[in-house]
PDB file of N, CA and C in Angstrom:
ATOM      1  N   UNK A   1     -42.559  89.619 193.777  1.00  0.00           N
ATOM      2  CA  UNK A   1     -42.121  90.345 194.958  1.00  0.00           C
ATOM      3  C   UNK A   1     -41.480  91.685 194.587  1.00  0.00           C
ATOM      4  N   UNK A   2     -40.831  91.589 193.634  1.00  0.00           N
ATOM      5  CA  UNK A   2     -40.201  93.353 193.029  1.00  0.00           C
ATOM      6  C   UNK A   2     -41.417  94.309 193.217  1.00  0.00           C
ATOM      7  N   UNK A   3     -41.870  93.890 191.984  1.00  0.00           N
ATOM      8  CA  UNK A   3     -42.666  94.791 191.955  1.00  0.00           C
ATOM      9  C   UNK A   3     -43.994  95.491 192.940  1.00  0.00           C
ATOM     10  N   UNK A   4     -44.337  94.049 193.724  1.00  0.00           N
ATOM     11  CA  UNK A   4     -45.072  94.062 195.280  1.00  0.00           C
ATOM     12  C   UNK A   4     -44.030  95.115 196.356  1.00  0.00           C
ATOM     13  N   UNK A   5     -43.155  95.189 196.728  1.00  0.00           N
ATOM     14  CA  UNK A   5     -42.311  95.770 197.197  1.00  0.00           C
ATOM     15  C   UNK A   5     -41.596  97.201 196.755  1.00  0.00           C
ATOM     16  N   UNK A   6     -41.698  97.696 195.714  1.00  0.00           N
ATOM     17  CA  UNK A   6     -41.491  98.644 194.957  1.00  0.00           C
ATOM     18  C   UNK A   6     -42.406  99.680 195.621  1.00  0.00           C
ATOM     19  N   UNK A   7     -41.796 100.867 196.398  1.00  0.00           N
ATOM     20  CA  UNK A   7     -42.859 101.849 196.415  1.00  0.00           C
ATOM     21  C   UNK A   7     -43.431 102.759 195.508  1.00  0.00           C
ATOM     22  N   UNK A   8     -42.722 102.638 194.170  1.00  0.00           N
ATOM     23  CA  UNK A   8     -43.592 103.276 193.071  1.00  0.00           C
ATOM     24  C   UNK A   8     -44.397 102.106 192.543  1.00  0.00           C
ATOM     25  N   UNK A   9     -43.818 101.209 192.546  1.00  0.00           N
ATOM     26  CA  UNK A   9     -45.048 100.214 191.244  1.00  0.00           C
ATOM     27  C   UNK A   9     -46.073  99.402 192.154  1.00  0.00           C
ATOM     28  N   UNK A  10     -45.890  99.651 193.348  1.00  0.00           N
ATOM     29  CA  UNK A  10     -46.756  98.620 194.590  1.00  0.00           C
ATOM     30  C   UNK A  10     -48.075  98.864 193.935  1.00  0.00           C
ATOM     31  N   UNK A  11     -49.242  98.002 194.151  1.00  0.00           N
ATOM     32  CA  UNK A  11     -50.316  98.892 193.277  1.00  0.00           C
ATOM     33  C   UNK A  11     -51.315  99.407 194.867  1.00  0.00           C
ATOM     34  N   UNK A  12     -51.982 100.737 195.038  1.00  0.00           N
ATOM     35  CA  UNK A  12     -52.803 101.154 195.473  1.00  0.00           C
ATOM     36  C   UNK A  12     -54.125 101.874 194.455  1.00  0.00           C
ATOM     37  N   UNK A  13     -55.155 102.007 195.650  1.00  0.00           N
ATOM     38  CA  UNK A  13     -56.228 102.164 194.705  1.00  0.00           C
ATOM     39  C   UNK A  13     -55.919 103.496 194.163  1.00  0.00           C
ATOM     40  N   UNK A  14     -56.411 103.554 193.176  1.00  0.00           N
ATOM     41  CA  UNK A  14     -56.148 105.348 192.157  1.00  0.00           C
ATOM     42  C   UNK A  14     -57.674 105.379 192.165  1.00  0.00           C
ATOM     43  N   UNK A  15     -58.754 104.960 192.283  1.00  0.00           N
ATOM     44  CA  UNK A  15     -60.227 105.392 192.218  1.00  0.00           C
ATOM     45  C   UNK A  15     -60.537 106.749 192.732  1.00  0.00           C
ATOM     46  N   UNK A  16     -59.393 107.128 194.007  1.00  0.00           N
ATOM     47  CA  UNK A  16     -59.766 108.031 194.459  1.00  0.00           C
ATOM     48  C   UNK A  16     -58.916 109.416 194.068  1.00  0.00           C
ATOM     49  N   UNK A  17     -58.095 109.040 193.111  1.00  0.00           N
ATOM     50  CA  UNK A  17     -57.289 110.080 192.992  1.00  0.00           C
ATOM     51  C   UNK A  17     -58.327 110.974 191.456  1.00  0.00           C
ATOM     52  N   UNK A  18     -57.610 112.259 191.584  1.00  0.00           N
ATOM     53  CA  UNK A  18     -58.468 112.870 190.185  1.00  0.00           C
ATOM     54  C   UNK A  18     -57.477 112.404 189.129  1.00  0.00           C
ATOM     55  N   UNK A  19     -58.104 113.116 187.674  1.00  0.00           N
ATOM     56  CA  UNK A  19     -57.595 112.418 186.547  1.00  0.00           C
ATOM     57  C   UNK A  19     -56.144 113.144 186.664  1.00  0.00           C
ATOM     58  N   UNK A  20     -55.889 113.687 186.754  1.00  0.00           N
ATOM     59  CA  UNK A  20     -54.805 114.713 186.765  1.00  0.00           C
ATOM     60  C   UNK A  20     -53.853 113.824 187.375  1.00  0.00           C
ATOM     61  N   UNK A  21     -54.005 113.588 187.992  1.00  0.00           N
ATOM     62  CA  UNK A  21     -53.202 113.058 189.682  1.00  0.00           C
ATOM     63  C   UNK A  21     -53.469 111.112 188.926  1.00  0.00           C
ATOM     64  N   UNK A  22     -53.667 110.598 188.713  1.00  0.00           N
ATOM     65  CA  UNK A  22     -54.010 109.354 188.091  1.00  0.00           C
ATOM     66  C   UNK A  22     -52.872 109.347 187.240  1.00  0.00           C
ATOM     67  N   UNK A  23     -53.136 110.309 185.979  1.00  0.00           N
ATOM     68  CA  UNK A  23     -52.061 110.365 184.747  1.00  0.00           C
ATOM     69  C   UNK A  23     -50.922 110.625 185.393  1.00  0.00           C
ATOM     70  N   UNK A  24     -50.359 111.364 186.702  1.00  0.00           N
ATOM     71  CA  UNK A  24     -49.056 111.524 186.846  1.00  0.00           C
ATOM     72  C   UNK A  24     -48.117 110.309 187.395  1.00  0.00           C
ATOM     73  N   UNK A  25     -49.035 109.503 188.083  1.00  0.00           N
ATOM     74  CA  UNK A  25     -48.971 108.339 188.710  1.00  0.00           C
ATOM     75  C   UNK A  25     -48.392 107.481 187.880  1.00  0.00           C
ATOM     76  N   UNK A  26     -49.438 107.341 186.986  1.00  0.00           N
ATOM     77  CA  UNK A  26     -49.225 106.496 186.102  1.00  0.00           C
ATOM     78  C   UNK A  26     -47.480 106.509 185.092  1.00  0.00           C
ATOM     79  N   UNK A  27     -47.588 108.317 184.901  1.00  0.00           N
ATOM     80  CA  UNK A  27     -46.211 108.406 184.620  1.00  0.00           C
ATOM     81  C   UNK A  27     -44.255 107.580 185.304  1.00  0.00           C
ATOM     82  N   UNK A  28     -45.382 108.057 186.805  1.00  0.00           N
ATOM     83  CA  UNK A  28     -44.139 107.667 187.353  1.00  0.00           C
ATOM     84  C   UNK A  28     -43.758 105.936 187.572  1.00  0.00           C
ATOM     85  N   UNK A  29     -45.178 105.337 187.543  1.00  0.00           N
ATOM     86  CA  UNK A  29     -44.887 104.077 187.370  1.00  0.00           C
ATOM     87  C   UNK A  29     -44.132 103.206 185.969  1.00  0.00           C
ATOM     88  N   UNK A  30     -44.750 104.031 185.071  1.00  0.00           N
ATOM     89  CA  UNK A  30     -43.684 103.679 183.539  1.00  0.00           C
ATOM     90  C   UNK A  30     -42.528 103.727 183.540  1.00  0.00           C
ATOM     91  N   UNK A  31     -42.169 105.112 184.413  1.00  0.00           N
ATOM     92  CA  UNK A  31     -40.609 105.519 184.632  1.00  0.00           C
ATOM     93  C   UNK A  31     -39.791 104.255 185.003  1.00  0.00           C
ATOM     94  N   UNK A  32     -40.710 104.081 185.971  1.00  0.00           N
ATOM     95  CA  UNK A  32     -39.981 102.944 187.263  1.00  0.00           C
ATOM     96  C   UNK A  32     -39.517 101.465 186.440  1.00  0.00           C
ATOM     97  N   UNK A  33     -40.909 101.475 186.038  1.00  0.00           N
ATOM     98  CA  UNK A  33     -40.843  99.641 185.075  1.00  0.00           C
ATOM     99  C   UNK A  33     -39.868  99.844 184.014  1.00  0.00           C
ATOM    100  N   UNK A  34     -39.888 100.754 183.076  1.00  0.00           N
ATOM    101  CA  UNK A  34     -38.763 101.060 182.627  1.00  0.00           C
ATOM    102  C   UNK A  34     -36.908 101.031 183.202  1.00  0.00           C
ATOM    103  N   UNK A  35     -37.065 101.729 184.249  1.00  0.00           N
ATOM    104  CA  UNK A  35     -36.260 101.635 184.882  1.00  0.00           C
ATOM    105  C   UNK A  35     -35.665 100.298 184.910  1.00  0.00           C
ATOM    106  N   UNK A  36     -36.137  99.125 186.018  1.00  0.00           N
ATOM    107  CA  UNK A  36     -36.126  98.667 186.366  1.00  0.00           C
ATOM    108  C   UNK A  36     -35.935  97.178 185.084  1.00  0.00           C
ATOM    109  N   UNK A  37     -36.727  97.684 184.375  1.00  0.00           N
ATOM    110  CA  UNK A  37     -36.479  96.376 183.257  1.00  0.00           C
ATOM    111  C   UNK A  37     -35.345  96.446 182.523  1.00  0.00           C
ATOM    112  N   UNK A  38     -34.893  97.981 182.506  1.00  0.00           N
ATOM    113  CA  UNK A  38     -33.196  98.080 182.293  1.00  0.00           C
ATOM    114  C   UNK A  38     -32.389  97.515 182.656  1.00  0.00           C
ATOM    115  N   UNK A  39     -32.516  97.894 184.154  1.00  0.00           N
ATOM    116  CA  UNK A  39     -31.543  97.464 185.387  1.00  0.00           C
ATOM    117  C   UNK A  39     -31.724  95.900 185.242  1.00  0.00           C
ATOM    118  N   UNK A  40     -32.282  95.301 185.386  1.00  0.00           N
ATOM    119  CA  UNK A  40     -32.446  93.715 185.175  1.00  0.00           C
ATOM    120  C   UNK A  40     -32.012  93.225 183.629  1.00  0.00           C
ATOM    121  N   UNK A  41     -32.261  94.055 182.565  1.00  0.00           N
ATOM    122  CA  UNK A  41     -31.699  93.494 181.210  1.00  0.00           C
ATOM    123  C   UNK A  41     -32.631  93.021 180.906  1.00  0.00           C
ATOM    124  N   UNK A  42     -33.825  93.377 181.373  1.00  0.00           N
ATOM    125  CA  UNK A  42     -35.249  92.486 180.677  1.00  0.00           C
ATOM    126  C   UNK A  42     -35.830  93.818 179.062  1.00  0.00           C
ATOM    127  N   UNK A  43     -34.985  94.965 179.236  1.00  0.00           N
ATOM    128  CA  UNK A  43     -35.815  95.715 178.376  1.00  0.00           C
ATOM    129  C   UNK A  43     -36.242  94.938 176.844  1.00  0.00           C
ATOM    130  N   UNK A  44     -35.532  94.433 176.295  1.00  0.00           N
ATOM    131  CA  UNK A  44     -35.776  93.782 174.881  1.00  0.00           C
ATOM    132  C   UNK A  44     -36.099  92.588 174.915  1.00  0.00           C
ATOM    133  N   UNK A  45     -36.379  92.052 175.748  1.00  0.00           N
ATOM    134  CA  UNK A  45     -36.595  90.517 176.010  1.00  0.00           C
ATOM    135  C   UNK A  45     -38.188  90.159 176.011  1.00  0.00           C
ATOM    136  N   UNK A  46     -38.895  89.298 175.737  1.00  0.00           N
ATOM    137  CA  UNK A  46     -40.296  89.100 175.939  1.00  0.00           C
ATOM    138  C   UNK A  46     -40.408  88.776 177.262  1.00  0.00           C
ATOM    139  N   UNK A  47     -39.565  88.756 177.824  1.00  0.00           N
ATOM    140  CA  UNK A  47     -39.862  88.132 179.531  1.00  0.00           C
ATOM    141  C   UNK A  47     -39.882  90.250 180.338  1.00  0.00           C
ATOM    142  N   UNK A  48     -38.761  90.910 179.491  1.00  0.00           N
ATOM    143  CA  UNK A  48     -39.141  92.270 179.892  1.00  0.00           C
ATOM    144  C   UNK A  48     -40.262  92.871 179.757  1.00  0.00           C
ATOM    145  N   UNK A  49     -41.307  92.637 178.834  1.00  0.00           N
ATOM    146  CA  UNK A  49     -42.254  92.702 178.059  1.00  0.00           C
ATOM    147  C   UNK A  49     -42.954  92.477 179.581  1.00  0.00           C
ATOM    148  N   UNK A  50     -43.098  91.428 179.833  1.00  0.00           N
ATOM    149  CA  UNK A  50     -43.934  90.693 180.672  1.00  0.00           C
ATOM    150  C   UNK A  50     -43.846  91.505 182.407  1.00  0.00           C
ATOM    151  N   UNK A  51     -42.706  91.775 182.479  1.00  0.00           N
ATOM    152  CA  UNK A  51     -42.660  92.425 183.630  1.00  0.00           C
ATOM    153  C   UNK A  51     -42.751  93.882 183.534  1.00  0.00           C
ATOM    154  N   UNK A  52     -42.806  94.595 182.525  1.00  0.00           N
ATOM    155  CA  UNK A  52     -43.798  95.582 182.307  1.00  0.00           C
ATOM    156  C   UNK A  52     -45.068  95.796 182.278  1.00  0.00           C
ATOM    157  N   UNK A  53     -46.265  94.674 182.042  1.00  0.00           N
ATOM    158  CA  UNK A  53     -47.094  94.596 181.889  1.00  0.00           C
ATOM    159  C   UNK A  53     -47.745  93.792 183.615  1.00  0.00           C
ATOM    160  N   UNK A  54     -46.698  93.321 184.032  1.00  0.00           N
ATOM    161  CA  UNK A  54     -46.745  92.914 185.779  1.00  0.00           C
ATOM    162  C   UNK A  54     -46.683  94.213 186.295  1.00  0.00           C
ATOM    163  N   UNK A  55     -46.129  95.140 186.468  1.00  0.00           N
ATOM    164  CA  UNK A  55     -45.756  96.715 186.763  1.00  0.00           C
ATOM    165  C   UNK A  55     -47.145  97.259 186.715  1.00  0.00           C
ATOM    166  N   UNK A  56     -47.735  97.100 185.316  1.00  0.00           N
ATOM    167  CA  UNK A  56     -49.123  97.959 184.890  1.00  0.00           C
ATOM    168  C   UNK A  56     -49.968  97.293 185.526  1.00  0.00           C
ATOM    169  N   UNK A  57     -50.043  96.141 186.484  1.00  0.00           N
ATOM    170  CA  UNK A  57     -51.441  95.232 186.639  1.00  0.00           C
ATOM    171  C   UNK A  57     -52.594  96.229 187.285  1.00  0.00           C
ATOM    172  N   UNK A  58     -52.116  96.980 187.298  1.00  0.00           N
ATOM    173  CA  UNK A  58     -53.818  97.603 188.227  1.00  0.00           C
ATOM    174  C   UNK A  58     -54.393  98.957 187.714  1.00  0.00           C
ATOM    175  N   UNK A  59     -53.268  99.256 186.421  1.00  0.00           N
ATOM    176  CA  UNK A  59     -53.960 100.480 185.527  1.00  0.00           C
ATOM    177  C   UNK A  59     -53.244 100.558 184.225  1.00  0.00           C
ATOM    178  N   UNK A  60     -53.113 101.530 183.531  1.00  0.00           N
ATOM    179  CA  UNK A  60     -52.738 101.508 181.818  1.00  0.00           C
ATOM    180  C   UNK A  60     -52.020 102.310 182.181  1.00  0.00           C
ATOM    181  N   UNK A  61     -50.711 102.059 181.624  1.00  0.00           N
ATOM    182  CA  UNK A  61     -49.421 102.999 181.865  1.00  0.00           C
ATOM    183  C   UNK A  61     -49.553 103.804 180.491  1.00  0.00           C
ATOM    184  N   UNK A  62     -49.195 105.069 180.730  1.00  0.00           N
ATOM    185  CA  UNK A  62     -49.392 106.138 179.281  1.00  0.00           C
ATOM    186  C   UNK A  62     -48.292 105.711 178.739  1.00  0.00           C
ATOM    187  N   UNK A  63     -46.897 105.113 178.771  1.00  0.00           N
ATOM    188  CA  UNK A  63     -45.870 105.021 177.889  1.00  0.00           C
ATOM    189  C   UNK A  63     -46.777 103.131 177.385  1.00  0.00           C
ATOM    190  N   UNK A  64     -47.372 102.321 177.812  1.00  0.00           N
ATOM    191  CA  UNK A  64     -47.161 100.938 177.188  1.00  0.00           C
ATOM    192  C   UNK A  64     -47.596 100.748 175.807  1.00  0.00           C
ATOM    193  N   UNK A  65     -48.447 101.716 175.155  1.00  0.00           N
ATOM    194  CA  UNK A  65     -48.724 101.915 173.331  1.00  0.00           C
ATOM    195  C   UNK A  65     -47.412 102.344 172.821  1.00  0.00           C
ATOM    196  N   UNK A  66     -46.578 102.954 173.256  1.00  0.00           N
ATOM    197  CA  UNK A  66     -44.834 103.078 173.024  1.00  0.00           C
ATOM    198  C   UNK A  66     -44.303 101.728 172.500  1.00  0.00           C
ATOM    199  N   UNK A  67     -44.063 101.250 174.237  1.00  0.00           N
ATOM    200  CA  UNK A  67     -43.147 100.292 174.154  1.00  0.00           C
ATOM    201  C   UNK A  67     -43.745  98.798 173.632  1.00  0.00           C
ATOM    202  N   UNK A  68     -45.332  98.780 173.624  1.00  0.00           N
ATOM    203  CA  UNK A  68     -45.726  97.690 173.170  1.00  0.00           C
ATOM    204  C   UNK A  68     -46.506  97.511 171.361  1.00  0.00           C
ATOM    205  N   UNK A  69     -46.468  98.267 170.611  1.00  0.00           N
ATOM    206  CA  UNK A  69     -46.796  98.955 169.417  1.00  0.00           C
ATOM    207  C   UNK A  69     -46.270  99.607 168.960  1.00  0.00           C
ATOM    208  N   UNK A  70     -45.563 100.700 169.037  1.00  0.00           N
ATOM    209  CA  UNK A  70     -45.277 101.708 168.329  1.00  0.00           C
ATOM    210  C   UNK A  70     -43.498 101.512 168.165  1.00  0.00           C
ATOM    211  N   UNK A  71     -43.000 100.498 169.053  1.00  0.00           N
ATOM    212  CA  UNK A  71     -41.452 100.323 168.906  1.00  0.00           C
ATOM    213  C   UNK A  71     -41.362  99.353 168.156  1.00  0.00           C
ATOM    214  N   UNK A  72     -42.183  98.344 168.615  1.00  0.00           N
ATOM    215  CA  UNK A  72     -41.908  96.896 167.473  1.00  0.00           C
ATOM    216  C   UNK A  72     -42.673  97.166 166.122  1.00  0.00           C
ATOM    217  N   UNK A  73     -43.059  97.868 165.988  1.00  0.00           N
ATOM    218  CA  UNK A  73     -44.004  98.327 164.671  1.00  0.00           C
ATOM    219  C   UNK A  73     -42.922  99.078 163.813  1.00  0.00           C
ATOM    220  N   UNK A  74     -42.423 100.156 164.399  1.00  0.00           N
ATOM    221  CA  UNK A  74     -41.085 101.145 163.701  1.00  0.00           C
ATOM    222  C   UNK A  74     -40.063 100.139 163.319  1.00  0.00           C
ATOM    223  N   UNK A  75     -39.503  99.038 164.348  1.00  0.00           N
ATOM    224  CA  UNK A  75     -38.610  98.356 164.369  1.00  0.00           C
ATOM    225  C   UNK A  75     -38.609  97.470 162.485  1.00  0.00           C
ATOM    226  N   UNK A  76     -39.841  96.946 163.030  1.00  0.00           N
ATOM    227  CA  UNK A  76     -40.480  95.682 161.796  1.00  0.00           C
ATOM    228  C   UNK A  76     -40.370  96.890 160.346  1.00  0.00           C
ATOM    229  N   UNK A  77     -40.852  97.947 160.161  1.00  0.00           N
ATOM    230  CA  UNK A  77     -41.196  98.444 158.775  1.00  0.00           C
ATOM    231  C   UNK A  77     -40.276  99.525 158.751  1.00  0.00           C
ATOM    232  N   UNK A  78     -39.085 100.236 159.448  1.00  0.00           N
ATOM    233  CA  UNK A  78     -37.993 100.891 158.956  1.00  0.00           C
ATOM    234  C   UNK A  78     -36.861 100.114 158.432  1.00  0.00           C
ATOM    235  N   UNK A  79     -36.556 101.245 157.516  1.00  0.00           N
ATOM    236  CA  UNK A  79     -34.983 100.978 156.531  1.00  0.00           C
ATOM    237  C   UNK A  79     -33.709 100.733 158.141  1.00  0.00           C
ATOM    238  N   UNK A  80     -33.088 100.358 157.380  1.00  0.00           N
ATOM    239  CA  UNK A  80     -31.959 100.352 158.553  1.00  0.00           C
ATOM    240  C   UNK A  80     -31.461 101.777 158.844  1.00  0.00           C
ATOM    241  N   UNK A  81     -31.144 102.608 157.609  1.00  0.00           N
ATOM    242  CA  UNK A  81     -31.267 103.671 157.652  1.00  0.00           C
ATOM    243  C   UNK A  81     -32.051 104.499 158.793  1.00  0.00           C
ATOM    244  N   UNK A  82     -33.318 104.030 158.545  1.00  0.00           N
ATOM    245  CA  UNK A  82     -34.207 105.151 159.437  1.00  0.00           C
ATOM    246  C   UNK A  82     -34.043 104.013 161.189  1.00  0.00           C
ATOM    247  N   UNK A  83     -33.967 103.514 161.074  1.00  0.00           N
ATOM    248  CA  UNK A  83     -33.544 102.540 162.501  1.00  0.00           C
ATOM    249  C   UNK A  83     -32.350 103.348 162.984  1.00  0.00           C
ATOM    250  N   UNK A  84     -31.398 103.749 162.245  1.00  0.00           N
ATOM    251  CA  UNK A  84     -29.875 104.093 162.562  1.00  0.00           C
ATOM    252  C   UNK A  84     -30.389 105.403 163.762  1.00  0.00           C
ATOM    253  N   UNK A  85     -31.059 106.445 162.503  1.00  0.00           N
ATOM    254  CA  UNK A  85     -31.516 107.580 162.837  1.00  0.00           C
ATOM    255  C   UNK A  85     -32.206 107.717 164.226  1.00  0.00           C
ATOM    256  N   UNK A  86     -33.640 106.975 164.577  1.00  0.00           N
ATOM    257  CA  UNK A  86     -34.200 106.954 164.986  1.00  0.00           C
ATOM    258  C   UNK A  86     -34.581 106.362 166.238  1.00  0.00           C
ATOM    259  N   UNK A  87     -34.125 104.762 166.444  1.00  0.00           N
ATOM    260  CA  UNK A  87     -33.719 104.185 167.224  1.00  0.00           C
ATOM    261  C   UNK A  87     -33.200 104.552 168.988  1.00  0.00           C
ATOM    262  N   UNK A  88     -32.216 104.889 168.942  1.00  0.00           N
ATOM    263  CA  UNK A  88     -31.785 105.622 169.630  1.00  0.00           C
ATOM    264  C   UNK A  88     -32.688 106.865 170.392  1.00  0.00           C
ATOM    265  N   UNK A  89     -33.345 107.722 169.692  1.00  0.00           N
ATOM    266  CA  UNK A  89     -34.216 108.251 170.278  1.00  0.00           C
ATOM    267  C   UNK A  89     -35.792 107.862 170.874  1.00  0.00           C
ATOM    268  N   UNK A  90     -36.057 106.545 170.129  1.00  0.00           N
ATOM    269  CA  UNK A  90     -37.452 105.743 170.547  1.00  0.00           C
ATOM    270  C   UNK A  90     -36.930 104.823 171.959  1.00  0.00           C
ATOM    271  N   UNK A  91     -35.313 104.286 171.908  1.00  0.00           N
ATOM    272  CA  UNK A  91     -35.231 103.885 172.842  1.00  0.00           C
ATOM    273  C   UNK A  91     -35.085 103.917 174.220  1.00  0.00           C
ATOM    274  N   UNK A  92     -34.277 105.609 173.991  1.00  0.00           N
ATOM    275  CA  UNK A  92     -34.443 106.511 175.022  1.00  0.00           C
ATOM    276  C   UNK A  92     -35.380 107.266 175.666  1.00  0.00           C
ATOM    277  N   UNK A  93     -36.937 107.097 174.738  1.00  0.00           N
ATOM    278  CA  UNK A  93     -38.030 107.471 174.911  1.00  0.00           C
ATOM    279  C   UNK A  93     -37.890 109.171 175.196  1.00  0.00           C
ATOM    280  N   UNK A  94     -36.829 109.748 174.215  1.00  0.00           N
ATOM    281  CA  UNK A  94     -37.005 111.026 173.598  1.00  0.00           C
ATOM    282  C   UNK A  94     -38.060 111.106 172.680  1.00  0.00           C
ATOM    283  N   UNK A  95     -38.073 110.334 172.186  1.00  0.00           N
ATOM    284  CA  UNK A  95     -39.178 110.186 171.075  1.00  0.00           C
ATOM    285  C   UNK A  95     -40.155 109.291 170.881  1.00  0.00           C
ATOM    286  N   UNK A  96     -41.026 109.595 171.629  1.00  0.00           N
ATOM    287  CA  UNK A  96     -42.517 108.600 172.107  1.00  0.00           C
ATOM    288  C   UNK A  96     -43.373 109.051 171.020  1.00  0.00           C
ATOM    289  N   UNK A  97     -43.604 107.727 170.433  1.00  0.00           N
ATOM    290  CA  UNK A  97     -44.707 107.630 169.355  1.00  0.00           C
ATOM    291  C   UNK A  97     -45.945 106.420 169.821  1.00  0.00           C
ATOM    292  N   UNK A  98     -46.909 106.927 168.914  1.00  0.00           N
ATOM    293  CA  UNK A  98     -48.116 105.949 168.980  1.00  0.00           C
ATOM    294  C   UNK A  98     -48.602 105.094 167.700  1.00  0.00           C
ATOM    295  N   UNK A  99     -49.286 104.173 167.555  1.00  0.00           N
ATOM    296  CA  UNK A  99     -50.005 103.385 167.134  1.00  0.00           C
ATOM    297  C   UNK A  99     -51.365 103.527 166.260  1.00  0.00           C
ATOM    298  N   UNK A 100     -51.214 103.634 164.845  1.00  0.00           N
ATOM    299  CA  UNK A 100     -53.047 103.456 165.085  1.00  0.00           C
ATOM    300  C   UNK A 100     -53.145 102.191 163.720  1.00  0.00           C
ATOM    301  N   UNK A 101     -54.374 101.802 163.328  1.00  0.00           N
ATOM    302  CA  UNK A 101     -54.401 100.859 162.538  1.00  0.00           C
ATOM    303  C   UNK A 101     -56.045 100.536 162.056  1.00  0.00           C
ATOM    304  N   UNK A 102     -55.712 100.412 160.877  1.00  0.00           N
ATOM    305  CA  UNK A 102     -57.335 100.293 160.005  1.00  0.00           C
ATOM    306  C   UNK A 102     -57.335  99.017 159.680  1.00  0.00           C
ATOM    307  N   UNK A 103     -58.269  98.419 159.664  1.00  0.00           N
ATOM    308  CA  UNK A 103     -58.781  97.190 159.040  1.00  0.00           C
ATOM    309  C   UNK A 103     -59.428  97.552 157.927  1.00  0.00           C
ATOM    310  N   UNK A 104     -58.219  97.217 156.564  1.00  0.00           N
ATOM    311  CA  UNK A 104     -59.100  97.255 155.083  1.00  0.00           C
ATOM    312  C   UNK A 104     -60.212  96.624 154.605  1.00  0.00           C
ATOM    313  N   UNK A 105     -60.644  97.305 153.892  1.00  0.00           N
ATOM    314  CA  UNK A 105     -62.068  96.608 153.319  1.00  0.00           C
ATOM    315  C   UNK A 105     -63.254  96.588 154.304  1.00  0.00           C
ATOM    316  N   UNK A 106     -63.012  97.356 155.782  1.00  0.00           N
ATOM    317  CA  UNK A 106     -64.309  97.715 156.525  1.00  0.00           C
ATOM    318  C   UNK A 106     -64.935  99.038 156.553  1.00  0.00           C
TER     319      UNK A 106
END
């Protein structure tokens, strides 16, 4: 029901919108789920996880390679050091990073 009720995350069709207008959408819906998974205390939680990905059900949010790859990935293989540093700005999503990944030996 949140998120059904939410006039940013409600889902309507985007088929008809242009790409331009799609990607901004999409922005503002990340904002929101973000938001919102704050406000509830779900941000670090796998159940926050989940209601971010309830938020996205009807398109690909441009921040979810962030918050679903690229944070728990930094998290897992930085020094504490670079966590100290860095952290803080990935969490505040000053500093949005991405993901990529090779499969060796193909």
């Amino acid at each position: 029901d949140l998120v059904c009720n939410d006039p940013v995350l409600c889902s309507e069709d985007v088929y008809f919108l242009s790409r331009p207008e799609q990607y901004e959408r999409g922005l503002q819906r990340s904002l929101r789920a973000i938001q919102l998974s704050r406000e509830l205390g779900l941000e670090d939680d796998p159940l926050g996880m989940t209601f971010f990905y309830i938020a996205a059900y009807s398109e690909e949010l441009p921040l979810n390679l962030h918050r679903v790859m690229f944070k728990p990935g930094f998290k897992g293989q930085a020094t504490e050091e670079q966590q100290k540093k860095w952290m803080p700005l990935i969490d505040s999503y000053k500093l949005v990073g991405t993901y990529a990944q090779t499969e060796l030996g193909h």
